[in-house]
Protein backbone atom coordinates (compact mmCIF):
# COMPACT_ATOMS: atom_id res chain seq x y z
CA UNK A 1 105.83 80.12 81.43
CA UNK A 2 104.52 83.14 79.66
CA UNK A 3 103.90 85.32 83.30
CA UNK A 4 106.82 85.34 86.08
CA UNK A 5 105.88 83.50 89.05
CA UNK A 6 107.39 85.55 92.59
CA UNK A 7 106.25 83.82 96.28
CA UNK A 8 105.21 86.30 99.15
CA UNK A 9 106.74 84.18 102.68
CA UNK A 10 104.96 85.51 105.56
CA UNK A 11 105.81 83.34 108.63
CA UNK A 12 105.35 79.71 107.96
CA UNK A 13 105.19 76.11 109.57
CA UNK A 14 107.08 73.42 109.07
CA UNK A 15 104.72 72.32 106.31
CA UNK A 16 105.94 75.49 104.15
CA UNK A 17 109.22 74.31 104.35
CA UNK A 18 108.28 71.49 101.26
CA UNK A 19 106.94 75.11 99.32
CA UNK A 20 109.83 77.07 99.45
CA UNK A 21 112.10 73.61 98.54
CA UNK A 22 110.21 73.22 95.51
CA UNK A 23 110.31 76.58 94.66
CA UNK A 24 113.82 77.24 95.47
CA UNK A 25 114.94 74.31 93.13
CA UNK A 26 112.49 75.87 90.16
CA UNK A 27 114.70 79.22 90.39
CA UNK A 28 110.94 81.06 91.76
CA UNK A 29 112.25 84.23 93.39
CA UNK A 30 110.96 84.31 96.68
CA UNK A 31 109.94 87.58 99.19
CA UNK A 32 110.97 86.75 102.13
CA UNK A 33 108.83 89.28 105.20
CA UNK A 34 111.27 89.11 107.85
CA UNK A 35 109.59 90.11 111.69
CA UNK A 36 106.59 88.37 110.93
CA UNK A 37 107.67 84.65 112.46
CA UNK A 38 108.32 81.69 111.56
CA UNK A 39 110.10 80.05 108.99
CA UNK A 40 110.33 83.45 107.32
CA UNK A 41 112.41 84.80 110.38
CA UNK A 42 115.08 81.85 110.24
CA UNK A 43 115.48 81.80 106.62
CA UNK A 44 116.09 85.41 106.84
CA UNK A 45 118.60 84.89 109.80
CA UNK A 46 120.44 82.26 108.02
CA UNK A 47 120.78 84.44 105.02
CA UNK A 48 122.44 87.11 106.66
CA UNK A 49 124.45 84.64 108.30
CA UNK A 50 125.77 83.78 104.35
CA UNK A 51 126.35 86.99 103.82
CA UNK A 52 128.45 87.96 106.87
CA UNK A 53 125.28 90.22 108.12
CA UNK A 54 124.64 88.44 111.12
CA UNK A 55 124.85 85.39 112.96
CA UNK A 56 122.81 82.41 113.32
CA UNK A 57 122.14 80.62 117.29
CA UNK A 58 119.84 77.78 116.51
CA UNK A 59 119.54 77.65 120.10
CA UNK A 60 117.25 80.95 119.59
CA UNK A 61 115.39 79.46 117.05
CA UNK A 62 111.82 77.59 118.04
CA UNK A 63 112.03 73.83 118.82
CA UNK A 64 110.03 73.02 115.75
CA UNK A 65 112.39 74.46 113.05
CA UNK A 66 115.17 72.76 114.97
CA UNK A 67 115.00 69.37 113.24
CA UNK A 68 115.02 70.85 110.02
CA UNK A 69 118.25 73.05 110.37
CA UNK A 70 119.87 71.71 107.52
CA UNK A 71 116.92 71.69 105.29
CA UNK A 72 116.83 75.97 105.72
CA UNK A 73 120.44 75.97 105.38
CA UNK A 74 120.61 73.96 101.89
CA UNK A 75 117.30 76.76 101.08
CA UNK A 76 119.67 79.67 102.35
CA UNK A 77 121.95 78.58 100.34
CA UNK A 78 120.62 77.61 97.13
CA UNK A 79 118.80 81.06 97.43
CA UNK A 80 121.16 83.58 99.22
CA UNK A 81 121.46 86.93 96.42
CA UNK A 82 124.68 86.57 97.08
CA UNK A 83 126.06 82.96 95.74
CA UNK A 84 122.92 82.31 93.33
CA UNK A 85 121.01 85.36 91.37
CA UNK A 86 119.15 83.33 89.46
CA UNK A 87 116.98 81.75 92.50
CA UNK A 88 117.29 84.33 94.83
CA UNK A 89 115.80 84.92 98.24
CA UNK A 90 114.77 88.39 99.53
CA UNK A 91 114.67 89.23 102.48
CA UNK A 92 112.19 92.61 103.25
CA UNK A 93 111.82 94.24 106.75
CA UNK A 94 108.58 95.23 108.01
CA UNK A 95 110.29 98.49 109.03
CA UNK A 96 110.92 99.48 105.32
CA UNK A 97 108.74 102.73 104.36
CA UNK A 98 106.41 102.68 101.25
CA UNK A 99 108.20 104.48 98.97
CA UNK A 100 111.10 102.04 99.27
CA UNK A 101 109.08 99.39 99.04
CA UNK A 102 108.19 100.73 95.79
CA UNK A 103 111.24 101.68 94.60
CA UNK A 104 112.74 98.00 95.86
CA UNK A 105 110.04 96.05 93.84
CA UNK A 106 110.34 97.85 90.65
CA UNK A 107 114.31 97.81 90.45
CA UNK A 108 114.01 93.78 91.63
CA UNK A 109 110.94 93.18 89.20
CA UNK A 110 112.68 94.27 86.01
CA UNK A 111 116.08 92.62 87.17
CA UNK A 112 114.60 89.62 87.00
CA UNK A 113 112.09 89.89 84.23
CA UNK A 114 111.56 91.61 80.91
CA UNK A 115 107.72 92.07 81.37
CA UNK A 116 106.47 95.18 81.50
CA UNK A 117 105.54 96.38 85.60
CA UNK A 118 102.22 95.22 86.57
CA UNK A 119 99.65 98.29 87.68
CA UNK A 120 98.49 97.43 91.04
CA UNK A 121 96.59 100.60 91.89
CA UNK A 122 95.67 103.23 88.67
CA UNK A 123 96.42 106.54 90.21
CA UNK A 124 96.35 105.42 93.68
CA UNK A 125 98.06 107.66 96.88
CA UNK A 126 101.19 106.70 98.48
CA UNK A 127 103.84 104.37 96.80
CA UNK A 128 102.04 103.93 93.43
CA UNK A 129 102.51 108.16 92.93
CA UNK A 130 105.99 107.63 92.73
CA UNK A 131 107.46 109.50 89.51
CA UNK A 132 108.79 106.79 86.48
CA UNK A 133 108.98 107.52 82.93
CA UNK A 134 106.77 105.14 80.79
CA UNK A 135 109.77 104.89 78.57
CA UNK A 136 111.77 103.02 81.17
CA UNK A 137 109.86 100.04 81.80
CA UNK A 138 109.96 96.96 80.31
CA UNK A 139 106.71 97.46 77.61
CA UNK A 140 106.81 95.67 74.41
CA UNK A 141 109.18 96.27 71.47
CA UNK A 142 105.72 97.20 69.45
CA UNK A 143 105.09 99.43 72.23
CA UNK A 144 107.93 101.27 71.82
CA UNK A 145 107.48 101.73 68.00
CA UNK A 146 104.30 103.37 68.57
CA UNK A 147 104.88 105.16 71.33
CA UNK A 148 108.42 107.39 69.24
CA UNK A 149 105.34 108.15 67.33
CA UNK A 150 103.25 109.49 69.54
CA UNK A 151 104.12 112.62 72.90
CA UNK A 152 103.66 110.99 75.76
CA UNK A 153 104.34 110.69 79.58
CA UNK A 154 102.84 111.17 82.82
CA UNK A 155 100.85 114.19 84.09
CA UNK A 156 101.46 114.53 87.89
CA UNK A 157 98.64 116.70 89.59
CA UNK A 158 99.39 119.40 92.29
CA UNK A 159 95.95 119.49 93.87
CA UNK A 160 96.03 115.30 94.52
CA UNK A 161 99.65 114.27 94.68
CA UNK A 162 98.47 111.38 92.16
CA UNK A 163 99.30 110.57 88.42
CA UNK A 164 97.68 109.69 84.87
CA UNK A 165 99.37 108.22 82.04
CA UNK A 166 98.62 110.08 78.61
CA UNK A 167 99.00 110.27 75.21
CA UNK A 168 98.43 112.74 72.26
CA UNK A 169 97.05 110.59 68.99
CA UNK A 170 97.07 112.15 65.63
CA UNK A 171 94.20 112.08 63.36
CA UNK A 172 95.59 109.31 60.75
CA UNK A 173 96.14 107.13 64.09
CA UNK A 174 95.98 103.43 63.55
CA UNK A 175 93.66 101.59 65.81
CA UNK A 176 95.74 98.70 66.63
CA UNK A 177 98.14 101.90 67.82
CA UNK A 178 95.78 102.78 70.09
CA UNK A 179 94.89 99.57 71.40
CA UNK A 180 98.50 98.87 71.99
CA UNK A 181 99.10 101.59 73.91
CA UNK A 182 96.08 101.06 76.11
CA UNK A 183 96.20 97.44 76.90
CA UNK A 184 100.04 97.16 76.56
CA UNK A 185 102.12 100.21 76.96
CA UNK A 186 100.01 100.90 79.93
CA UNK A 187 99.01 97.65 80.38
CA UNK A 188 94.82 98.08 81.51
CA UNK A 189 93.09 94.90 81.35
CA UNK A 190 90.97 94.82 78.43
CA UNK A 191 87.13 95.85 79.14
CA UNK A 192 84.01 93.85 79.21
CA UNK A 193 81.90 96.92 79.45
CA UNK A 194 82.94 100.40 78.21
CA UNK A 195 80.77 103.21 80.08
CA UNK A 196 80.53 106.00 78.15
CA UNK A 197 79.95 108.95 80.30
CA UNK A 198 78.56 112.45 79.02
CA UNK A 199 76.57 115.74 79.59
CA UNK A 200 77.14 118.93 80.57
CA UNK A 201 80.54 121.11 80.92
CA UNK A 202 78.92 123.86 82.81
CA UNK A 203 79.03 123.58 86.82
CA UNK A 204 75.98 123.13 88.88
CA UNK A 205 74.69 125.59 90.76
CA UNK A 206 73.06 123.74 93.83
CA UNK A 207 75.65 122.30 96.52
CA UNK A 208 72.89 119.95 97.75
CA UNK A 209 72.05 118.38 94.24
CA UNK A 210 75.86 118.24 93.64
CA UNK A 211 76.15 116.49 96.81
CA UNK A 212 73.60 113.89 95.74
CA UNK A 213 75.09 113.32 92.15
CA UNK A 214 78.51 112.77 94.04
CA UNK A 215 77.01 109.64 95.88
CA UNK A 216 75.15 108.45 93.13
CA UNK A 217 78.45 108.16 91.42
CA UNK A 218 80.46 106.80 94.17
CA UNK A 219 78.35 104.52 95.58
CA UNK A 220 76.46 103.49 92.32
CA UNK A 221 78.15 103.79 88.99
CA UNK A 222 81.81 103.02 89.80
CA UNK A 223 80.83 100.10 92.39
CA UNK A 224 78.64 99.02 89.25
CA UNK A 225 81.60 99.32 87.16
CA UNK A 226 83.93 97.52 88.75
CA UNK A 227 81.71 94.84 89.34
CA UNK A 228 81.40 94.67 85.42
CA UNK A 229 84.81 94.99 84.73
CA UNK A 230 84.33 97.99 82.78
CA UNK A 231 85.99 100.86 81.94
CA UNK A 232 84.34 104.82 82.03
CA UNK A 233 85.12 106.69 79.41
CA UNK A 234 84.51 110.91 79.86
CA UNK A 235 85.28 114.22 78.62
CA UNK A 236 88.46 114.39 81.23
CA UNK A 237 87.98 118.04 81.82
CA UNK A 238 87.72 119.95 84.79
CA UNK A 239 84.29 120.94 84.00
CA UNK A 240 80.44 119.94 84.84
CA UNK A 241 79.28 116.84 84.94
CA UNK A 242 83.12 115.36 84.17
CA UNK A 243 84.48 117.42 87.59
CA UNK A 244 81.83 115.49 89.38
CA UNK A 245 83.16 112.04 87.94
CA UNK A 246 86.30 112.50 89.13
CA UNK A 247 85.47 114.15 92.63
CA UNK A 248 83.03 111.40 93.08
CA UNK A 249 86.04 108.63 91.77
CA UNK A 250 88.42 110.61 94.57
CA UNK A 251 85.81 109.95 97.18
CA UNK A 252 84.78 106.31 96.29
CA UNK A 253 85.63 103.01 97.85
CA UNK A 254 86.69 101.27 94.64
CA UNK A 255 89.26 104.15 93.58
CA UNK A 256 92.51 102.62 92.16
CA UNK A 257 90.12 99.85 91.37
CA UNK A 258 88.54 101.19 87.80
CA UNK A 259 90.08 103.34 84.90
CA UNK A 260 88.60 106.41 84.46
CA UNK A 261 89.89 107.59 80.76
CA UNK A 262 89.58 111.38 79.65
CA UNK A 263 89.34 111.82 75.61
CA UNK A 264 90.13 115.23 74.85
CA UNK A 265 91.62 118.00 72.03
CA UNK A 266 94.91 118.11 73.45
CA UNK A 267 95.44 121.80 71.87
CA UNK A 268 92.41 122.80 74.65
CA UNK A 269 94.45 122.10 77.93
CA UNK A 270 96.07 125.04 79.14
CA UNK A 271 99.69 124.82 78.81
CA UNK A 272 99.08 121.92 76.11
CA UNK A 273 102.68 122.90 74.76
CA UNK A 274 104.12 120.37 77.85
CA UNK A 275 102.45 118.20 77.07
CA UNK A 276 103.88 117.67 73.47
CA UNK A 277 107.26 116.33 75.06
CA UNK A 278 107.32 112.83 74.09
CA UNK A 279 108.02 110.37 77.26
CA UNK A 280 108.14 113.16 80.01
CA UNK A 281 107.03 113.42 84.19
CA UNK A 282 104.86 117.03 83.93
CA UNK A 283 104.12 118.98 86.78
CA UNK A 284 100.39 120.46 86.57
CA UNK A 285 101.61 123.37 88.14
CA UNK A 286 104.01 124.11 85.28
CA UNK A 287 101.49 124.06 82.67
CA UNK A 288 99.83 126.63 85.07
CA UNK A 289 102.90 128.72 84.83
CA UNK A 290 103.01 128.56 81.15
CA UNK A 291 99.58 130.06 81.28
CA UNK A 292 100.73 132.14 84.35
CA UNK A 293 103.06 133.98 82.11
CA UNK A 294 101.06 134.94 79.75
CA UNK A 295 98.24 136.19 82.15
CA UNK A 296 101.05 138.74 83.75
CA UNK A 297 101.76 139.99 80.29
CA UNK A 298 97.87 139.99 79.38
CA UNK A 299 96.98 141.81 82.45
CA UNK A 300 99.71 144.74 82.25
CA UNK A 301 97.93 145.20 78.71
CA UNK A 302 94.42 144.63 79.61
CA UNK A 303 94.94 147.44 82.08
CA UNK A 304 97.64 150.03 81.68
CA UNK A 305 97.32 151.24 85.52
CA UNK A 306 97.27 147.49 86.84
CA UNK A 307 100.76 148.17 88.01
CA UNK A 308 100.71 151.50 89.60
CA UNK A 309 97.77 150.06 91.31
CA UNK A 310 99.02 147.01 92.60
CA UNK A 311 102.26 149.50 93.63
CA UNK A 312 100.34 151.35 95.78
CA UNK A 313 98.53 148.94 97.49
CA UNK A 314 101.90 147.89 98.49
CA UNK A 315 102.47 151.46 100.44
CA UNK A 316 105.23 152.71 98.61
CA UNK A 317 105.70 156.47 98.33
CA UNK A 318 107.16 156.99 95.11
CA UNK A 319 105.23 157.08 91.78
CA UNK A 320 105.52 153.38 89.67
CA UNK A 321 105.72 156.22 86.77
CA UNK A 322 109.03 157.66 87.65
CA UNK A 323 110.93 154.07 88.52
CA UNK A 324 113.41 152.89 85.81
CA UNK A 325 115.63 150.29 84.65
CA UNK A 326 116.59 148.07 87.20
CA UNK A 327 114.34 149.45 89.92
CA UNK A 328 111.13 148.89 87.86
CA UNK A 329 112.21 145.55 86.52
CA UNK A 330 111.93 144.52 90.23
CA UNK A 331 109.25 146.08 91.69
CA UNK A 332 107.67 144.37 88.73
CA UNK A 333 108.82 141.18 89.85
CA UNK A 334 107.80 142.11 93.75
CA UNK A 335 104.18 143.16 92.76
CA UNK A 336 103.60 139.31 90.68
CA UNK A 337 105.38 137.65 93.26
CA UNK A 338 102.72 137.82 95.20
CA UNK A 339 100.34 136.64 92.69
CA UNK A 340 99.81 132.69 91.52
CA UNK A 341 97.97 131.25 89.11
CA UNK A 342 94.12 131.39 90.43
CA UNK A 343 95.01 134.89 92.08
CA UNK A 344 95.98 136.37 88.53
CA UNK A 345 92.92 134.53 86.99
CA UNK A 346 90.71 136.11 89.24
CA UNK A 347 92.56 139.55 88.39
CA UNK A 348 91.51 139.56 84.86
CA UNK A 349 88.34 137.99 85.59
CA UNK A 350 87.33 141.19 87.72
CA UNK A 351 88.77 143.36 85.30
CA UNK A 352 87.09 141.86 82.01
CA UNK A 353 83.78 142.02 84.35
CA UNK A 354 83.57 145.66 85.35
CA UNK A 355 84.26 146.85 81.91
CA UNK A 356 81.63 144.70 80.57
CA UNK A 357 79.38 146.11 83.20
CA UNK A 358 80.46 149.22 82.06
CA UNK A 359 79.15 148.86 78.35
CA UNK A 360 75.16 149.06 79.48
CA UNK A 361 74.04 146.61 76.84
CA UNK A 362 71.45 144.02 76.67
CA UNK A 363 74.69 141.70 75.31
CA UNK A 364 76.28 143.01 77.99
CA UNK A 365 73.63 142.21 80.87
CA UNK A 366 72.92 138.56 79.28
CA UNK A 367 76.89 137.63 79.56
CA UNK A 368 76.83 139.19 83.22
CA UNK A 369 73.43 137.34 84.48
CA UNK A 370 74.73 133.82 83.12
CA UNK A 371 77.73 134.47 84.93
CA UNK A 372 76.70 135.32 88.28
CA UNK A 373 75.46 131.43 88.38
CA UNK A 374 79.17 130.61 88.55
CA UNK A 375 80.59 133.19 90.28
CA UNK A 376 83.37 132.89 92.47
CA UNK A 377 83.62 129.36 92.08
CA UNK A 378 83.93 128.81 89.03
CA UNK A 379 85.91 131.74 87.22
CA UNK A 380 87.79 130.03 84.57
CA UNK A 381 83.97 129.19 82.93
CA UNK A 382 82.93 133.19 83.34
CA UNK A 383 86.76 134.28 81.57
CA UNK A 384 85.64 132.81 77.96
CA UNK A 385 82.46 134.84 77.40
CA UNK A 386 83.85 138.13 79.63
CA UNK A 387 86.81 138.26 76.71
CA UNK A 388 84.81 137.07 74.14
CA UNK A 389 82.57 139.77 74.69
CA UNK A 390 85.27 142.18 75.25
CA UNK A 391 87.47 141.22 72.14
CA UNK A 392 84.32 141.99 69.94
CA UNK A 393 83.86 145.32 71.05
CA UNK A 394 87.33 146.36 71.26
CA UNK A 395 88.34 145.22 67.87
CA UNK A 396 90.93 142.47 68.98
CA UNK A 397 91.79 140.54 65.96
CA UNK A 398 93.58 137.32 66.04
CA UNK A 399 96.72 138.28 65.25
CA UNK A 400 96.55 141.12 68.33
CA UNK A 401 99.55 140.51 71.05
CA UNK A 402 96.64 140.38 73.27
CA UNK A 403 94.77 138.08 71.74
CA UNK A 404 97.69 135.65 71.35
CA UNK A 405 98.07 135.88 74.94
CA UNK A 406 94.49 135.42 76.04
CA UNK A 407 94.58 132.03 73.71
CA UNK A 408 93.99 129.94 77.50
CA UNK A 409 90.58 131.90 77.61
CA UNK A 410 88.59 129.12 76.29
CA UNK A 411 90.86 126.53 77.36
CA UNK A 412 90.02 123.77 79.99
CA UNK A 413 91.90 121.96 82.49
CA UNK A 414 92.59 117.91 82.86
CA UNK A 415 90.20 116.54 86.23
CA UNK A 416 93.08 115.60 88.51
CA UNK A 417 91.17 112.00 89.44
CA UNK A 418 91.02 110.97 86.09
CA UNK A 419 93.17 108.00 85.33
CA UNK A 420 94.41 108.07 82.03
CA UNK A 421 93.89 110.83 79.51
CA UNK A 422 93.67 110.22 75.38
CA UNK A 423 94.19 113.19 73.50
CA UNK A 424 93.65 114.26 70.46
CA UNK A 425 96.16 116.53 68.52
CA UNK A 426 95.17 119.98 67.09
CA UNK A 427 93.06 122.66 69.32
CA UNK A 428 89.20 122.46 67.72
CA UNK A 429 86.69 121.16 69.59
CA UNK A 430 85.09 118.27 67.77
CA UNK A 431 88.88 116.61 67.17
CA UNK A 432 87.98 114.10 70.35
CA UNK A 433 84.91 112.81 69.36
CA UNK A 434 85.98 110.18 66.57
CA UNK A 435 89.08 109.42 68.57
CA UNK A 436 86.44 108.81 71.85
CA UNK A 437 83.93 106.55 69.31
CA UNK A 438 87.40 104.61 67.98
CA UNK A 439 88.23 103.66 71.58
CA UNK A 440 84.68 102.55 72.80
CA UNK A 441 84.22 100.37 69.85
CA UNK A 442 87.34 98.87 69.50
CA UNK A 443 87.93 97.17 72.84
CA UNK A 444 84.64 95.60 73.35
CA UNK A 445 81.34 95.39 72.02
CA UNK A 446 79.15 96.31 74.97
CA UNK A 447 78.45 99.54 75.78
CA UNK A 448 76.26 102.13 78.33
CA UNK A 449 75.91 105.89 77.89
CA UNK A 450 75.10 107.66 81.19
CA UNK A 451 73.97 111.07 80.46
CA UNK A 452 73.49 113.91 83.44
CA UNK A 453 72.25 117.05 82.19
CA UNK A 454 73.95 118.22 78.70
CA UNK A 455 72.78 120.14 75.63
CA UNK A 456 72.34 120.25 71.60
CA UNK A 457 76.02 117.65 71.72
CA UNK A 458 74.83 115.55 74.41
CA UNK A 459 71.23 115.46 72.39
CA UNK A 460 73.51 114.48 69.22
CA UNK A 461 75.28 111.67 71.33
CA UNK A 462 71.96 109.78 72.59
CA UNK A 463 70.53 109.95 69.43
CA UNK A 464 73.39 108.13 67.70
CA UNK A 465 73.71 105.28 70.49
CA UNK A 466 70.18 104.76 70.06
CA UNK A 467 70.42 104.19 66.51
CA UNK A 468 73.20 102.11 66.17
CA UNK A 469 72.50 98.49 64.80
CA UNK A 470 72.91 97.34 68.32
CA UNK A 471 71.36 100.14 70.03
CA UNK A 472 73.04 101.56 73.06
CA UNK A 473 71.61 101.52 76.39
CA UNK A 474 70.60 104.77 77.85
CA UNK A 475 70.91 105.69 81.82
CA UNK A 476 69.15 109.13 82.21
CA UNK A 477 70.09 111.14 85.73
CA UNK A 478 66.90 112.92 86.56
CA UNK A 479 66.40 115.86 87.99
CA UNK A 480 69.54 117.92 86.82
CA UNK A 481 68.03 119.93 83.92
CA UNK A 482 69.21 119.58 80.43
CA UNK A 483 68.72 116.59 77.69
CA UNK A 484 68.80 113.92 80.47
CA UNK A 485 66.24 116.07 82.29
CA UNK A 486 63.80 116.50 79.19
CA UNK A 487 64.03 113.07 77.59
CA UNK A 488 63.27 111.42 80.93
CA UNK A 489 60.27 113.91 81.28
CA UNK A 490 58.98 112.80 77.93
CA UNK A 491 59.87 109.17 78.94
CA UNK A 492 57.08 109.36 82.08
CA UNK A 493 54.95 111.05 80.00
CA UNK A 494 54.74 108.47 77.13
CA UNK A 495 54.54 105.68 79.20
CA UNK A 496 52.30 107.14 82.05
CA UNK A 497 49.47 104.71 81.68
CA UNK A 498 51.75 101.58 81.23
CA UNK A 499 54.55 101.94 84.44
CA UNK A 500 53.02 104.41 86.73
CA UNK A 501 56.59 103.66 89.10
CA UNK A 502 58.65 105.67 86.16
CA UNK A 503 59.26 108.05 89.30
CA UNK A 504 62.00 105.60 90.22
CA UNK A 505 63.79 107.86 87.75
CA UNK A 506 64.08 110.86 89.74
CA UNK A 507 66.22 108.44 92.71
């Protein structure tokens, strides 16, 4: 009594007839998949005979369902939407297109319930991206309370077409807040297994060893935890070893099948201002015009002749110097027009690199070397120490214009295939990671730390799990540098004489 019941009627013999009696008479909504056959086709038919859609010829009807034509009619009618709403029978067409399947579920789902909608598929393509306000459905009243509390909504990525539920917690959170809005708000399935996934933000390097972590992932640890029941808990940026998660998720069998939760400092996420809007649909391209705005504004200050350059190049004749009023204000707009949001990034990442080339320093060549690892692909990790750099020597203080509108230097961006993101309020690093250690222990007991690659934090993070009372299992990826790389290393070397197959480690 405490979960509604709904029958699926695909087809059907004369021995499903008894079924649908029994559940007709217990007021069991039932879906009724008309073109498929069967009983399903003549209760449909007699339906929209009730309702003046169509006729019903008994004559066209198979010789096996004849006997029984006043059974289907007594079901039609006890059932039609239109005499009875309270047992109804729906009938759906195979011909009906995803998206209105969707939308013809939901609206018939909470009509006839006051539980929350089921998730069928976290994040999934197709019907299940379909935009709904978390406010709008059916959750809990205690949902509800906590959720005024707390900005909300649902991030809706560009680059995928999919969407993640998230949340912004403040420090002075209650726990049972959080666990209400994970288990009922959004309405996960609570864990047996929490994998805690960490290491490092930087990207790698090597497009064959990337390749190989990507199948390790998809074909090993999400497989493994869905099999568990488990949940993975990350970093959620679009960074390193947390990028890989989620392209591997995007690529895996099981996707839709596992939540993949992102704790971060929701201050760090570029255009973090949208997200602040309690119980709202974003757009992840308009947090990139948030950013996009400042970057014009940056830019033109950055580099006084960024405009008369970006004039020319356009083959006008007159001088960007002698345009005024309304004929500057849109050229202006004609020269950004054709710039978007990676284009201008890479604008000012060119610019912030060749005057640091320019400065001839051993600073200098150290910030340009460590770059060149990333470069082109990664430009929004070489942009932080390029203006860091650059700030230092230029005397930029903090409360500079240009300063204020660099602020998205060191910011990161959300990994599109993450499921649900957590974040914590303010805009310091180190906010996340009591919120992150509240949600792993809360939920369940049993945990697993994977750890690929990762530095001094990383280092920090094994150390603790293996000192807890019930210490934490440890799954080193070999192979990829970093902590996971050296404790392994010591691992084999420790226990050399006792398992001589540690090489297993490296696979």
């Amino acid at each position: 009594h405490s979960v509604p019941i709904y029958i699926y009627l695909v087809g059907g013999e004369i021995e499903t007839l008894e079924l649908v009696e029994d559940a007709v008479s217990k007021g069991i909504p039932i879906f009724i998949v008309n073109g498929t056959g069967g009983l399903a086709d003549v209760l449909v038919k007699e339906i929209r005979k009730l309702t003046n859609l169509e006729s019903l010829d008994f004559s066209d009807i198979s010789e096996k369902f004849k006997p029984h034509e006043h059974r289907i009619k007594k079901i039609a009618e006890l059932g039609s939407p239109s005499l009875n709403m309270s047992t109804p029978l729906f009938p759906i067409d195979l011909s009906i297109k995803p998206h209105e399947t969707y939308n013809y579920f939901i609206s018939l789902f909470q009509f006839h319930t006051t539980f929350s909608m089921p998730n069928s598929k976290i994040g999934d393509k197709g019907c299940w991206t379909i935009s709904r306000n978390l406010s709008t459905l059916n959750v809990p009243d205690a949902c509800k309370r906590v959720l005024r509390k707390a900005p909300h909504g649902k991030l809706r990525f560009a680059e995928n077409g999919c969407f993640s539920q998230y949340v912004i917690c403040r420090p002075d959170q209650a726990r049972e807040d959080i666990t209400t809005i994970l288990l009922h708000a959004w309405n996960l399935r609570r864990p047996k297994l929490i994998i805690s996934y960490t290491g490092s933000a930087n990207p790698f390097d090597d497009p064959d060893k990337e390749k190989k972590l990507r199948k390790l992932l998809s074909k090993g640890l999400i497989p493994g935890a869905v099999e568990t029941n488990a949940w993975i808990v990350s970093g959620g940026t679009n960074a390193g070893c947390m990028e890989l998660l989620g392209n591997a998720y995007a690529e895996s069998d099981h996707k839709g099948e596992v939540p993949v939760v992102g704790v971060a400092v929701g201050g760090k996420m570029r255009g973090s201002q949208e997200l602040e809007k309690h119980g709202k649909d974003i757009e992840s391209s308009k947090m990139h015009g948030v950013v996009l705005e400042k970057m014009k504004k940056a830019i033109q200050l950055l580099d006084p002749n960024f405009l008369e350059t970006q004039y020319k190049k356009n083959k006008k004749l007159d001088n960007f110097s002698t345009l005024n009023g309304e004929t500057k204000t849109k050229a202006i707009k004609e020269i950004f027009s054709k710039f978007n949001y990676r284009s201008m990034e890479f604008e000012i990442y060119k610019y912030l690199r060749d005057q640091i080339s320019s400065y001839k320093t051993d600073e200098s060549e150290k910030v340009l070397i460590e770059n060149a690892k990333f470069e082109p692909k990664y430009i929004s990790k070489c942009i932080a120490p390029l203006w860091k750099l650059y700030s230092s020597v230029n005397k930029i203080t903090g409360k500079d214009k240009l300063s204020e509108l660099m602020d998205w230097s060191d910011q990161v961006e959300p990994n599109a295939d993450h499921t649900h993101f957590v974040f914590a309020a303010g805009a310091k690093w180190g906010k996340e990671v009591g919120l992150r250690q509240q949600i792993e222990s809360m939920l369940v007991k049993k945990k697993v730390l994977v750890v690929i690659g990762g530095g001094p934090v990383t280092w920090q993070t094994v150390i603790a799990g293996v000192r807890e009372p019930e210490p934490v299992p440890v799954i080193l990826v070999k192979g990829v540098g970093g902590v996971s790389q050296k404790i392994a290393e010591h691992i084999e070397r420790s226990w050399l004489g006792f398992l001589p197959g540690m090489h297993f480690l490296e696979k």
